[in-house]
Each structure stands twice: as structure tokens, then as C-alpha cells.
Protein backbone atom coordinates (compact mmCIF):
# COMPACT_ATOMS: atom_id res chain seq x y z
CA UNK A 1 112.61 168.60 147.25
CA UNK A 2 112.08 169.10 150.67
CA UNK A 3 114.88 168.44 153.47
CA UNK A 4 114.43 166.24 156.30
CA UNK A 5 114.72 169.23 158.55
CA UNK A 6 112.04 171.08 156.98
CA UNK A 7 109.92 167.47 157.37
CA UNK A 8 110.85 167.15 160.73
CA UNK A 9 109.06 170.67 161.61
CA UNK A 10 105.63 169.88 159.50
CA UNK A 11 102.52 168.44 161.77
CA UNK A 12 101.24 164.97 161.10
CA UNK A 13 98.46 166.63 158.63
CA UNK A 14 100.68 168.59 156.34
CA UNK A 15 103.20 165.16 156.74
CA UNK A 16 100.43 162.90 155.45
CA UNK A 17 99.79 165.38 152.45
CA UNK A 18 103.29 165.85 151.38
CA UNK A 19 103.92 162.17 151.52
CA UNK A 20 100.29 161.34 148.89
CA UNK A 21 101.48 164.47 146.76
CA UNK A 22 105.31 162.62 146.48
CA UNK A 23 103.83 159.32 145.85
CA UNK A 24 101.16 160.86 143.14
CA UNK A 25 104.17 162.49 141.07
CA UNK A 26 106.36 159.33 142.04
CA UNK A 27 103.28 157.16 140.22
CA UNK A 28 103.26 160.09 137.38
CA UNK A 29 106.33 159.42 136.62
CA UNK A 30 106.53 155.72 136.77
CA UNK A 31 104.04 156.31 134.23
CA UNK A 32 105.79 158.49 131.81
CA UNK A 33 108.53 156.29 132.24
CA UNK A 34 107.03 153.23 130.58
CA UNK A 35 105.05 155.06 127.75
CA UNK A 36 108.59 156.47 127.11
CA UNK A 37 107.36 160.07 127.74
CA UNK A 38 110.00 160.54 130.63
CA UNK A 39 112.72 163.14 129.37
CA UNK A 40 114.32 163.02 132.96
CA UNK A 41 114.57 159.92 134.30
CA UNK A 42 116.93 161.37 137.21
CA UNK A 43 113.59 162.67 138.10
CA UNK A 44 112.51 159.14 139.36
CA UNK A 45 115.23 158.79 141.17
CA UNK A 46 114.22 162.12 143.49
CA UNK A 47 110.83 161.39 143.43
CA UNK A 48 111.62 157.87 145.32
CA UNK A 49 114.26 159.53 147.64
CA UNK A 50 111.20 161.92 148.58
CA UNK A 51 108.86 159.61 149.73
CA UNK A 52 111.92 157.90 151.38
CA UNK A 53 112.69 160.88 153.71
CA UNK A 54 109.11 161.36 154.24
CA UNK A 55 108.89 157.80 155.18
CA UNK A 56 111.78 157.48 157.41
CA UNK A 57 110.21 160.86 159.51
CA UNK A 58 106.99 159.00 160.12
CA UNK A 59 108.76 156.01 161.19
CA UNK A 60 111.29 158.40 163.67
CA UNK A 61 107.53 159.78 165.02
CA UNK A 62 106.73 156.52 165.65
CA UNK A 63 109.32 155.13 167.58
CA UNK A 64 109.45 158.12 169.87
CA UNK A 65 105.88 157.87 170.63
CA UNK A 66 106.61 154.14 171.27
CA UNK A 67 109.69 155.20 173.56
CA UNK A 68 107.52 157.74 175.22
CA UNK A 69 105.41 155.07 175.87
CA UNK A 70 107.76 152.57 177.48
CA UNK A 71 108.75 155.46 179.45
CA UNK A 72 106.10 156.08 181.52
């Protein structure tokens, strides 16, 4: 689990690959889930607050660049 500091500091790149690698285990275990193969299902629950903080650190990059933008 990655902080949204540590987030904050990552490029675009490394961004984009640690939000597809959340989402892959987040779809993993969705999975294991329903075919009742799931031992921790707190697990889900991390996995979705992951791709949440990713998420909301993209959106923050957005809106500055927009704000940057208006700016000018």
C-alpha cells in the first residue's frame, strides 16, 4: 500500500503503471472472491482504497494543469 505522498512524487509513467497493477490485483481478487477462494476479504477493501488514492492523484494533476491553464 502505497501513501498518497509517495504517489504524489511518482511521474505520470510509473502513475499509470501503479494504477493497471492495483486494478489487476483489485480484478484478482474480485475473482477469488466469487469462486470463494478469498481467505482475506479485508484485502478487497485495500485493493479498492488503492486505486482510489491513485485515482484521486491523477484527478489533483489534472485540475492543476487545468488551473495552470486558466492562468495564463
Amino acid at each position: 500500500m502505497t501513501n498518497a505522498t509517495e504517489l504524489r512524487d511518482m511521474d505520470d509513467a510509473a502513475l499509470n503503471d501503479h494504477l493497471q497493477t492495483a486494478r489487476r490485483e483489485l480484478f484478482g481478487l474480485r475473482f477469488q472472491h466469487a469462486t470463494g477462494e478469498l481467505e482475506n476479504t479485508a484485502r478487497l477493501r485495500l485493493a479498492k482504497r488503492e486505486v482510489a488514492r491513485v485515482l484521486t492523484v491523477v484527478r489533483e494533476r489534472g485540475i492543476d494543469a487545468d488551473n495552470k491553464e486558466l492562468s495564463r
